[in-house]
Every structure is written in C-alpha cells, then in structure tokens.
C-alpha atoms as a PDB file:
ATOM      1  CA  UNK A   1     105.455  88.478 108.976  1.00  0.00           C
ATOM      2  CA  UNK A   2     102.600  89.541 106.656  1.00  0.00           C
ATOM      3  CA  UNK A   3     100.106  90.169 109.047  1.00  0.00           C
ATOM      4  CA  UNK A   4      98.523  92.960 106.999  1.00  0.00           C
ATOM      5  CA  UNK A   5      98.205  91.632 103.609  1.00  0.00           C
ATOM      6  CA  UNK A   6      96.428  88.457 105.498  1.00  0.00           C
ATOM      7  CA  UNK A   7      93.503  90.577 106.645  1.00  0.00           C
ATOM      8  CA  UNK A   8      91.136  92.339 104.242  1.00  0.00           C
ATOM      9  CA  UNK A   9      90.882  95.680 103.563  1.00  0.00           C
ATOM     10  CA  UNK A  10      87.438  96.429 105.163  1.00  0.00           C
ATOM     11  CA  UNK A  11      89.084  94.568 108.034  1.00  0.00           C
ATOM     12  CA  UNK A  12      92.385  96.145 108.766  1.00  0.00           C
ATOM     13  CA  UNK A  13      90.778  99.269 110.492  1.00  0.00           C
ATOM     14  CA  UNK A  14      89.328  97.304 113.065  1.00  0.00           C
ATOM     15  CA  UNK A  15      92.345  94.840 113.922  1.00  0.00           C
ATOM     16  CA  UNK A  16      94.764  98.319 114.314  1.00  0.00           C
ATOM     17  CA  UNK A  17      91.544  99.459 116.436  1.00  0.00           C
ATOM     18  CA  UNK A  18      91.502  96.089 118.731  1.00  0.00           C
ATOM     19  CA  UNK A  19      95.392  96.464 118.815  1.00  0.00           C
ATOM     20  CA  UNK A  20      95.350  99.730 120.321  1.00  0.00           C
ATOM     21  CA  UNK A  21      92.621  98.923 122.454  1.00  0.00           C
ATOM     22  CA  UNK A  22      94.699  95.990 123.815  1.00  0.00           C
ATOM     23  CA  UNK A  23      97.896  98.855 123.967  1.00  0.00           C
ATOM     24  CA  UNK A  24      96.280 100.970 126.003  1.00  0.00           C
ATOM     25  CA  UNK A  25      94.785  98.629 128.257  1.00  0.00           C
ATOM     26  CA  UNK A  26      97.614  96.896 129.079  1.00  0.00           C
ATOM     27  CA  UNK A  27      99.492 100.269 130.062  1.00  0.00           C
ATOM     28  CA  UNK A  28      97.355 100.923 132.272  1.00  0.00           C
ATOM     29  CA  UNK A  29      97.128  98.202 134.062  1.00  0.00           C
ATOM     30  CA  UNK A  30     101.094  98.462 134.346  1.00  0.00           C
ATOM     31  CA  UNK A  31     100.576 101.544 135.136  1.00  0.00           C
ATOM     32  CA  UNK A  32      97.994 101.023 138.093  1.00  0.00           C
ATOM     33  CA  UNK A  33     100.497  98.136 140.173  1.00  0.00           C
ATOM     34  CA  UNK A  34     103.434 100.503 139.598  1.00  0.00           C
ATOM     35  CA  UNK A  35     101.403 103.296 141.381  1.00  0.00           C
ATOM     36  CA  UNK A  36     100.493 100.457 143.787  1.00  0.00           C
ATOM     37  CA  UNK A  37     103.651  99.640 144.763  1.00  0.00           C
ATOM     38  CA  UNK A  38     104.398 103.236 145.054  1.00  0.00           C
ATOM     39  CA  UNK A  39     103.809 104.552 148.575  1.00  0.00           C
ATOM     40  CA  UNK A  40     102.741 107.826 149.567  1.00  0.00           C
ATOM     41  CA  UNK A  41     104.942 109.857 151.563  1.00  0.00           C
ATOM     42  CA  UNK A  42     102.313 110.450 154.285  1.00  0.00           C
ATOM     43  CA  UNK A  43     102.171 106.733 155.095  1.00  0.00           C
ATOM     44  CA  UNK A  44     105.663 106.535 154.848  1.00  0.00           C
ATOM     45  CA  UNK A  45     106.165 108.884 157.488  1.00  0.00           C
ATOM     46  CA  UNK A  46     103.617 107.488 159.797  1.00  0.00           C
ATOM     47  CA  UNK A  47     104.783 104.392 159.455  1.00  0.00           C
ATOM     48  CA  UNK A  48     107.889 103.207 161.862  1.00  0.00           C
ATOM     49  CA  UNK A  49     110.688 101.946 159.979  1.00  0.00           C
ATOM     50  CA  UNK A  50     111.107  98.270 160.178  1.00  0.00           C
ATOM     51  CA  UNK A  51     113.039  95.577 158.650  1.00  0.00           C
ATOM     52  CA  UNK A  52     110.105  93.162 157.404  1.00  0.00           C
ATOM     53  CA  UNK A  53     111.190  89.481 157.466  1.00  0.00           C
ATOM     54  CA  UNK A  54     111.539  87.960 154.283  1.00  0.00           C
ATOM     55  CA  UNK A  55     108.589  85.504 154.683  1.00  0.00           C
ATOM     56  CA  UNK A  56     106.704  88.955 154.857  1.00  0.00           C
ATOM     57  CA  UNK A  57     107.779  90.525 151.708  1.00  0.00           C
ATOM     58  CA  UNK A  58     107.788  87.510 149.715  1.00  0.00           C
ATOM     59  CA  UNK A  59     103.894  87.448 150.951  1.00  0.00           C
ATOM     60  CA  UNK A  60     103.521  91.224 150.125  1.00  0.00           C
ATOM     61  CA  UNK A  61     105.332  90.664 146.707  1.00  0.00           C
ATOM     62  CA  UNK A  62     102.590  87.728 145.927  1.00  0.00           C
ATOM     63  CA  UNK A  63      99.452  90.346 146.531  1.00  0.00           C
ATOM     64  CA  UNK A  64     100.792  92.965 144.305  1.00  0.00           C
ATOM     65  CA  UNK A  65     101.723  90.569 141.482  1.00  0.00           C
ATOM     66  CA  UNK A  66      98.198  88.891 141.918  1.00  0.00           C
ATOM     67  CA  UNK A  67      96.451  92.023 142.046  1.00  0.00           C
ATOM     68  CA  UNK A  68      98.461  93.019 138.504  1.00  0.00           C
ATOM     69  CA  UNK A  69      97.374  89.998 137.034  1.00  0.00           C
ATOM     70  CA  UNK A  70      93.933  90.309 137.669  1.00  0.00           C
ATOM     71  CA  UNK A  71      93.657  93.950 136.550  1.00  0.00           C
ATOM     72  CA  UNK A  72      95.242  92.803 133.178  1.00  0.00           C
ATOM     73  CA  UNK A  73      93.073  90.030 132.436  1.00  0.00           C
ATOM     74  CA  UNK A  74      90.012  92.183 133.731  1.00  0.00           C
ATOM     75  CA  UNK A  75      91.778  94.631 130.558  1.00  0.00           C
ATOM     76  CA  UNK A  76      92.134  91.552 128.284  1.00  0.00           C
ATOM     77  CA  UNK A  77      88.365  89.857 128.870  1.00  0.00           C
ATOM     78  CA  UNK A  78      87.028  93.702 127.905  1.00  0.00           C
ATOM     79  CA  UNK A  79      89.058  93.410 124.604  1.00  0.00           C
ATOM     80  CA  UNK A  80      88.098  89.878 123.526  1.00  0.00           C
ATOM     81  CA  UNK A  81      84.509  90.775 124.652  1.00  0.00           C
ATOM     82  CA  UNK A  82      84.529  93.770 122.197  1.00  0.00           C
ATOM     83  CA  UNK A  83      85.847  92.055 119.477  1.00  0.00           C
ATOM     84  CA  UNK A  84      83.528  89.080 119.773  1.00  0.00           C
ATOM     85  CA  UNK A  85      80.748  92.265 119.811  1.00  0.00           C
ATOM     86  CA  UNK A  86      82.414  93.689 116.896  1.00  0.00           C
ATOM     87  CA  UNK A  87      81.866  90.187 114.842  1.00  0.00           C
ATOM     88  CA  UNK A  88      78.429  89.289 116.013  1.00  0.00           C
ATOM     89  CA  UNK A  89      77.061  92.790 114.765  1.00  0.00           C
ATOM     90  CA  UNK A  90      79.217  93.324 111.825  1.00  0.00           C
ATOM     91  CA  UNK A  91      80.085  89.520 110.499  1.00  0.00           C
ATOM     92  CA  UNK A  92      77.382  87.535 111.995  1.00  0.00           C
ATOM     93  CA  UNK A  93      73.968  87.119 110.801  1.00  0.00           C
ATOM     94  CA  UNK A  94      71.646  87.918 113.921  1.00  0.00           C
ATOM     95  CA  UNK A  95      71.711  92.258 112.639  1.00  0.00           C
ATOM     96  CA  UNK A  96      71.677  91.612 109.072  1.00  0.00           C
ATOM     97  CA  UNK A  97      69.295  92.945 106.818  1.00  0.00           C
ATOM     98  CA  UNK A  98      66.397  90.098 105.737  1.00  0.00           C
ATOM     99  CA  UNK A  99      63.959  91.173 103.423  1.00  0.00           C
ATOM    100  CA  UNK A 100      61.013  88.793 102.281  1.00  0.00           C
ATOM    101  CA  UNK A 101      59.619  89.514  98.700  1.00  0.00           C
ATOM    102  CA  UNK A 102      56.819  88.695  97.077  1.00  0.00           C
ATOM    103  CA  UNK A 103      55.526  89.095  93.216  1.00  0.00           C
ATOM    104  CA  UNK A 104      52.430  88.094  91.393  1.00  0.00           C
ATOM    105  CA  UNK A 105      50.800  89.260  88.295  1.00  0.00           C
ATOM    106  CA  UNK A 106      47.791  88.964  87.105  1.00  0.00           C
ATOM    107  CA  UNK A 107      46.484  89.666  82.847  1.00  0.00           C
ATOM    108  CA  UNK A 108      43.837  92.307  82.006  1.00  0.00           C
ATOM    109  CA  UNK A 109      42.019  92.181  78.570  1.00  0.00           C
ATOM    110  CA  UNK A 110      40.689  94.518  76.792  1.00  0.00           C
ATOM    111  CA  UNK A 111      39.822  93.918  73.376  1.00  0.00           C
ATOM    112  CA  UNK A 112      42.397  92.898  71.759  1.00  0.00           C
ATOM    113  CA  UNK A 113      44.861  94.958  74.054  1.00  0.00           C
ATOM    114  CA  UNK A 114      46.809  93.288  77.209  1.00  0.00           C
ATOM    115  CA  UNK A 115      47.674  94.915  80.050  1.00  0.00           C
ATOM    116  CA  UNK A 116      49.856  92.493  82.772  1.00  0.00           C
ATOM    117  CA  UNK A 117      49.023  93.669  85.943  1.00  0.00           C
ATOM    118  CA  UNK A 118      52.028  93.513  88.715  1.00  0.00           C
ATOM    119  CA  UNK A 119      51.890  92.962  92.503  1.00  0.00           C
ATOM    120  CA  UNK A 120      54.861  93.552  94.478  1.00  0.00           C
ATOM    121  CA  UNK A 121      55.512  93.077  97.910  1.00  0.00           C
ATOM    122  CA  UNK A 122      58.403  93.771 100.505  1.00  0.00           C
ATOM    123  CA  UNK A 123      58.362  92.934 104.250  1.00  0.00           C
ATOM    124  CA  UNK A 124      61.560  93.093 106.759  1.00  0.00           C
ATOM    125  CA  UNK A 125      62.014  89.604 108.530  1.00  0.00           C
ATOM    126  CA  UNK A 126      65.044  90.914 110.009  1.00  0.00           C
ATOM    127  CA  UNK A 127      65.837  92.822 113.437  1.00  0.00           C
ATOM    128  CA  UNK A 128      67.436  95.945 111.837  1.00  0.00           C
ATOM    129  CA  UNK A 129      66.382  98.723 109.507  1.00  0.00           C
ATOM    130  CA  UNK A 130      67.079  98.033 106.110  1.00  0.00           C
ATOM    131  CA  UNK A 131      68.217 100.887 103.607  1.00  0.00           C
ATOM    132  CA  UNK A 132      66.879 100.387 100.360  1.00  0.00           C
ATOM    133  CA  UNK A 133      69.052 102.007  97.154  1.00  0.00           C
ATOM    134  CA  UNK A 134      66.223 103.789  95.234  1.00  0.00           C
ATOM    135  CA  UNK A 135      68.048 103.712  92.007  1.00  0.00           C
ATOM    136  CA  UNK A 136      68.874 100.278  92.172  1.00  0.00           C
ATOM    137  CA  UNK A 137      64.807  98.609  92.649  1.00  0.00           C
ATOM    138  CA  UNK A 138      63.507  97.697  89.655  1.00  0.00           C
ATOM    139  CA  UNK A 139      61.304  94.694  87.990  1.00  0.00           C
ATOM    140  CA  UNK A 140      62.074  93.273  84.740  1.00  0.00           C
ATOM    141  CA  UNK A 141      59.927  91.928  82.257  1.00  0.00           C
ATOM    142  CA  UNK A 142      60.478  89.075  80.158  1.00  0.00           C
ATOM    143  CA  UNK A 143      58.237  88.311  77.035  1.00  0.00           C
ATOM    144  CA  UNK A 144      57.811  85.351  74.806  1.00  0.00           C
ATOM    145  CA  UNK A 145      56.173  85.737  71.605  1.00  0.00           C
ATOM    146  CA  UNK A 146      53.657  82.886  70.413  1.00  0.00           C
ATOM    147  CA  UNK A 147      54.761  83.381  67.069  1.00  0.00           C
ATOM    148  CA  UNK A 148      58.480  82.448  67.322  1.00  0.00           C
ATOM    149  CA  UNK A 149      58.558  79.257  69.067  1.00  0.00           C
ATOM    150  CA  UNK A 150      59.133  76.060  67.082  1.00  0.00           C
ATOM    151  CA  UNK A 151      58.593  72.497  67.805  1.00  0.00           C
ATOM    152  CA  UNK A 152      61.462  70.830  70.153  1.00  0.00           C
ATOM    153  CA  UNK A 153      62.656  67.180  69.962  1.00  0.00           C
ATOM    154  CA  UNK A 154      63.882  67.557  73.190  1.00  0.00           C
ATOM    155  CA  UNK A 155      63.023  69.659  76.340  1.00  0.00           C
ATOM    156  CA  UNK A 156      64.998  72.647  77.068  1.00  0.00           C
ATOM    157  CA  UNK A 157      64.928  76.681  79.301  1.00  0.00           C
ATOM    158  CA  UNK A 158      62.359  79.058  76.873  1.00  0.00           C
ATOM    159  CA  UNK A 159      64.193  81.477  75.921  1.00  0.00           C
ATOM    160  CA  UNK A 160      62.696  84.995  77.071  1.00  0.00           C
ATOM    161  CA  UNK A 161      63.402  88.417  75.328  1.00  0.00           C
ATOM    162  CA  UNK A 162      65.345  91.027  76.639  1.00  0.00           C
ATOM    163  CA  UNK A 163      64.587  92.516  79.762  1.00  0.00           C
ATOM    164  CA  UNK A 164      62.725  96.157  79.913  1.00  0.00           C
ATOM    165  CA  UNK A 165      63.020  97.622  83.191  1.00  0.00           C
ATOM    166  CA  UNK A 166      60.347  99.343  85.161  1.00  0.00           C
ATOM    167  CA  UNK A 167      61.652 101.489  88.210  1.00  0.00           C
ATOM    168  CA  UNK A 168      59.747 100.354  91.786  1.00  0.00           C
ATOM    169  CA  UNK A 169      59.229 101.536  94.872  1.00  0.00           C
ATOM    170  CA  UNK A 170      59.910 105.293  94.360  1.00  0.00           C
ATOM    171  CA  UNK A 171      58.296 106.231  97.595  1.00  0.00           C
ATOM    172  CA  UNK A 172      60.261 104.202 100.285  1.00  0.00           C
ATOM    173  CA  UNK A 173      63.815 104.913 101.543  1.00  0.00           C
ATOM    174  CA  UNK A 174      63.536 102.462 104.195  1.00  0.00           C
ATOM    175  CA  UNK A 175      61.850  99.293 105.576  1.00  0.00           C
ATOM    176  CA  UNK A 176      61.204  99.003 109.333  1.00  0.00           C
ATOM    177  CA  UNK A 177      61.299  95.706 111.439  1.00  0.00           C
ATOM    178  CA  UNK A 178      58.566  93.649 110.400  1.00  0.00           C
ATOM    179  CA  UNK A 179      57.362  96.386 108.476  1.00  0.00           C
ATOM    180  CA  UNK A 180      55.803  95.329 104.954  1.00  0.00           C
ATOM    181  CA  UNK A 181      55.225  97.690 101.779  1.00  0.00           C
ATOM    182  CA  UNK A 182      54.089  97.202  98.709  1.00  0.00           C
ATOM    183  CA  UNK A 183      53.932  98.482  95.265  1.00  0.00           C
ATOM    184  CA  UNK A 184      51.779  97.849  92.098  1.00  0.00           C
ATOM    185  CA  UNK A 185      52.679  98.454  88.241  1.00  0.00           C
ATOM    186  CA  UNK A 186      50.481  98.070  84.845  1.00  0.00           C
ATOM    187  CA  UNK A 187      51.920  97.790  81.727  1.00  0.00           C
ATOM    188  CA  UNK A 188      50.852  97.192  77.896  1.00  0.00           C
ATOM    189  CA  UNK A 189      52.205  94.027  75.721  1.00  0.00           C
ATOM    190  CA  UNK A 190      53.234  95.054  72.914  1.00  0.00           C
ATOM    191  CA  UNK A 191      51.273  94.195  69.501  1.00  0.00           C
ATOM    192  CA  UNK A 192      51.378  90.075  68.940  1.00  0.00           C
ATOM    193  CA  UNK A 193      50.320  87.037  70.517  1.00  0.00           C
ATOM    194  CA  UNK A 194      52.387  86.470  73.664  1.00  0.00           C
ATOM    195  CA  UNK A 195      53.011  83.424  75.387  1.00  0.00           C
ATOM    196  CA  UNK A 196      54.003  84.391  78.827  1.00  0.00           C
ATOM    197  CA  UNK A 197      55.181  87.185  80.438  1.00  0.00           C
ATOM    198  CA  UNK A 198      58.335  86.459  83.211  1.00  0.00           C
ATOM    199  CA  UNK A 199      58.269  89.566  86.132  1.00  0.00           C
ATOM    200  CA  UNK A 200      61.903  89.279  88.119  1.00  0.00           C
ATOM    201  CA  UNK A 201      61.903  91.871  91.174  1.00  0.00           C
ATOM    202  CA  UNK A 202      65.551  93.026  92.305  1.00  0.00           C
ATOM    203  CA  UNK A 203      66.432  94.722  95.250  1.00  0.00           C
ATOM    204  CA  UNK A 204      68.953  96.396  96.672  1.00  0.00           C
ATOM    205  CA  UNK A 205      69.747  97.840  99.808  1.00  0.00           C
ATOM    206  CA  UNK A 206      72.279 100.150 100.711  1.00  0.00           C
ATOM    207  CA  UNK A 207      75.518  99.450 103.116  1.00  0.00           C
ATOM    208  CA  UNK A 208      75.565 100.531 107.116  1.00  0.00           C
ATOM    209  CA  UNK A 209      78.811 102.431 108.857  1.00  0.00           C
ATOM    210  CA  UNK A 210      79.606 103.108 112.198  1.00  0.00           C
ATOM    211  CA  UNK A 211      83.122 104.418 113.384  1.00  0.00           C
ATOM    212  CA  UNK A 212      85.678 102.764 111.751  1.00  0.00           C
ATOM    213  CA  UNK A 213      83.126 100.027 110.278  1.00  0.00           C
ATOM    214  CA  UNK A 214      81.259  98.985 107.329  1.00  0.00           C
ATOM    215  CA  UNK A 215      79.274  96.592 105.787  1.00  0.00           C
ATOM    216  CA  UNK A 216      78.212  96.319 102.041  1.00  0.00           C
ATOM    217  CA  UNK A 217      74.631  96.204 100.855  1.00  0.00           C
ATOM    218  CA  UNK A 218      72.573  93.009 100.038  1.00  0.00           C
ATOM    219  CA  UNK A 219      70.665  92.137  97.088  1.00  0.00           C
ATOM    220  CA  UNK A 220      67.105  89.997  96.517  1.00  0.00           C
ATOM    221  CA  UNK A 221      64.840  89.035  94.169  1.00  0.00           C
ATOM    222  CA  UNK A 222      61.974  86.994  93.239  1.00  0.00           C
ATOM    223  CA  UNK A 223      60.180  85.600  90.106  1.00  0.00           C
ATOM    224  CA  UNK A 224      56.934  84.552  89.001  1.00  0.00           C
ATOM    225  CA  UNK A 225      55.410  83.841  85.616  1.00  0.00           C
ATOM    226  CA  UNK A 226      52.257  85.016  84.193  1.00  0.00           C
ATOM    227  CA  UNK A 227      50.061  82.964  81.522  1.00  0.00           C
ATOM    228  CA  UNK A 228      49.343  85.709  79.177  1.00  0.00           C
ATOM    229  CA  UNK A 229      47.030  82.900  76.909  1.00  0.00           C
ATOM    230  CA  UNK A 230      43.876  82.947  79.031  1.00  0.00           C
ATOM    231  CA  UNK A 231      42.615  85.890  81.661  1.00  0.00           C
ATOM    232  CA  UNK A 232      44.086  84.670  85.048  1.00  0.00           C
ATOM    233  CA  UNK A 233      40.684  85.413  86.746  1.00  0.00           C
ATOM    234  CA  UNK A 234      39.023  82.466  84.263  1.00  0.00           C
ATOM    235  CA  UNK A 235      39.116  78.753  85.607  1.00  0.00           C
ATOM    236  CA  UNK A 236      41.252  76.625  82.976  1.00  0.00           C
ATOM    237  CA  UNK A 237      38.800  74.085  82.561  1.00  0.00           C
ATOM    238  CA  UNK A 238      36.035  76.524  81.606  1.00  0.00           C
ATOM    239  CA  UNK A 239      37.970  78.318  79.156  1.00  0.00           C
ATOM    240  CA  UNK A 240      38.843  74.871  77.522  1.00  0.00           C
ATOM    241  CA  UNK A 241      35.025  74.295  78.007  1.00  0.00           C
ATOM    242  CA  UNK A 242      34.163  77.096  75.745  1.00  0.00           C
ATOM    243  CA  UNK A 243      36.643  76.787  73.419  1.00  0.00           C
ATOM    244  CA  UNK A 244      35.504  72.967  72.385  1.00  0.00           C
END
C-alpha cells in the first residue's frame, strides 16, 4: 500500500502528525474504560459480596461499553476537527496572503531629455501579514524605439526591448492588514525617440512556518503603459491642436 508516495512531501509531516494524534488518543481512551472497569480496593471491601443477576451485568456491561464509545469518538471529533483546522489555515484561502497593486507612470520633459516618472502602490486585502522578499521586488522597464518599427500588413504584440530592472521597495519588510505602501522611481530614456515605455511590477513574498508546517510564497504583478510621444499632463486633442 503506497500510502506515502501518494501524499506530497510538504504534506507527509502533517499526516504522520494527525496519525499519532489519532494513536494517542485512542490509547487513552482504552486506557480510561480499562481503569473504569477497574475497581478500587476500598470499594471492594465496603461493598458485600453478591452474585449480581445476569440481567444486571449485562446492564452494567452496556454503560461501560457506551461510556468507551463516547470517550473515543469525543478523541476522534478532536482529531478530524484539527485536521479540518490544519487545511482551512494552511490549504484554504481565508489566511492567505492578498496583496492589491497598483502602477502608473507618468513622462517628464525636459528639453530634449525624458525622464518616465513611476508610481507604485501596494495594499494588503488579505487577513494576514504578508512577508515581502526584499531581493525579489523589482519593476521592469520595457522600451520601444520609434525608429525601429516598420509598417505591418497585419496586426500583431509590439515587441518591447529587454527588460532593465530597477530594485523597489527597499524600506518595507512587511505589509500589515489593510495596510497600503507605496513607492516612487524616476528614470532617464536613453538617447532616441521612444515610442512607449511598458513598467511591469513583480512581487514576491516570502513563505510562513509553524511546527511541522509550511507554506510557499506568492507572487504578483501589474502593468501599465506609458505614452512617451506627448507629456501625459497635456490633453491629446490640444497637442494635435498645436501641432496642425
């Protein structure tokens, strides 16, 4: 019987857990009607030896196997109510981390120079403390340069640059419940006509133990895509007013 390759690894230390829960339970609930039906020798003595009828001891016999039973599925409802515990905290979704994120950007001119401006926001939606991985928050930035895009007969995805990567959120460990932070980042295009400028935010959080438990980390990210053609703070119209 391959019980053991069946079950995952994360969750083989909590089914031997459960399993010795249920051991020791159930011992001791053998052990409690033995030591029930187990006089002590004071009330043996005080009592005056009689033959009980059989009606009697069959009724006697009844209470003590009733009483067992109870005690044992008392032992058993504590076990199934640990392990339904165990996977509503550690498998279902009511503790696990939610984080909302948010990115906008916004373009900055000066002269002839560019500077993408970066918005970044991070609230917990969830009912647990989320752990964030400091090395492992970062925004990427896609470019697309004016100059190398050719006429399509057909539509198609716009192919962006390689990614450089700007570290985030240095400054927080953790989020709170309902707690929101936020971060902001300005950077320089580089020399040339750009067409748009793609900002991905990643983030990661880090993994929770307790005991014999544990739970891996989550990832999230969100994407937005700045016009790097006209200031954002300029209406479109007017700008295509002017230009005519």
């Amino acid at each position: 019987m391959r019980v053991f390759s069946v079950l995952k690894q994360k969750h083989r230390r909590a089914f031997l857990l459960a399993v010795a829960v249920f051991v020791i339970t159930g011992y001791g609930s053998i052990a409690q009607v033995r030591a029930f039906q187990v006089q002590s020798p004071a009330a043996q003595s005080s009592r005056v030896p009689t033959s009980p009828s059989p009606a009697t001891q069959k009724t006697i016999d009844w209470s003590k196997t009733i009483d067992g039973s109870q005690k044992l599925i008392t032992g058993l409802a504590v076990i199934i109510g640990g392990i339904w515990a165990w996977l509503k905290f550690f498998r279902g979704r009511t503790f696990r981390s939610r984080l909302e994120l948010k990115v906008s950007g916004k373009l900055i001119r000066n002269g002839t120079n560019n500077f993408p401006k970066a918005t970044m926001e991070m609230k917990n939606v969830g009912l647990s403390q989320v752990k964030l991985k400091r090395d492992a928050i970062y925004l990427d930035v896609f470019l697309i340069d004016a100059l190398s895009i050719k006429s399509a007969q057909r539509l198609y995805s716009a192919k962006w640059s390689e990614p450089i990567t700007f570290a985030v959120f240095k400054d927080h460990g953790w989020v709170e419940p309902s707690e929101e932070i936020s971060d902001e980042l300005l950077f320089q295009l580089p020399v040339g006509e750009q067409l748009a400028c793609k900002l991905k935010l990643t983030v990661n959080s880090s993994g929770n133990s307790w005991v014999l438990f544990k739970t891996e980390g989550t990832r999230w990210s969100a994407t937005t895509i700045v016009d790097c053609q006209l200031p954002s703070d300029e209406p479109e119209a007017q700008a295509k007013g002017e230009k005519s």
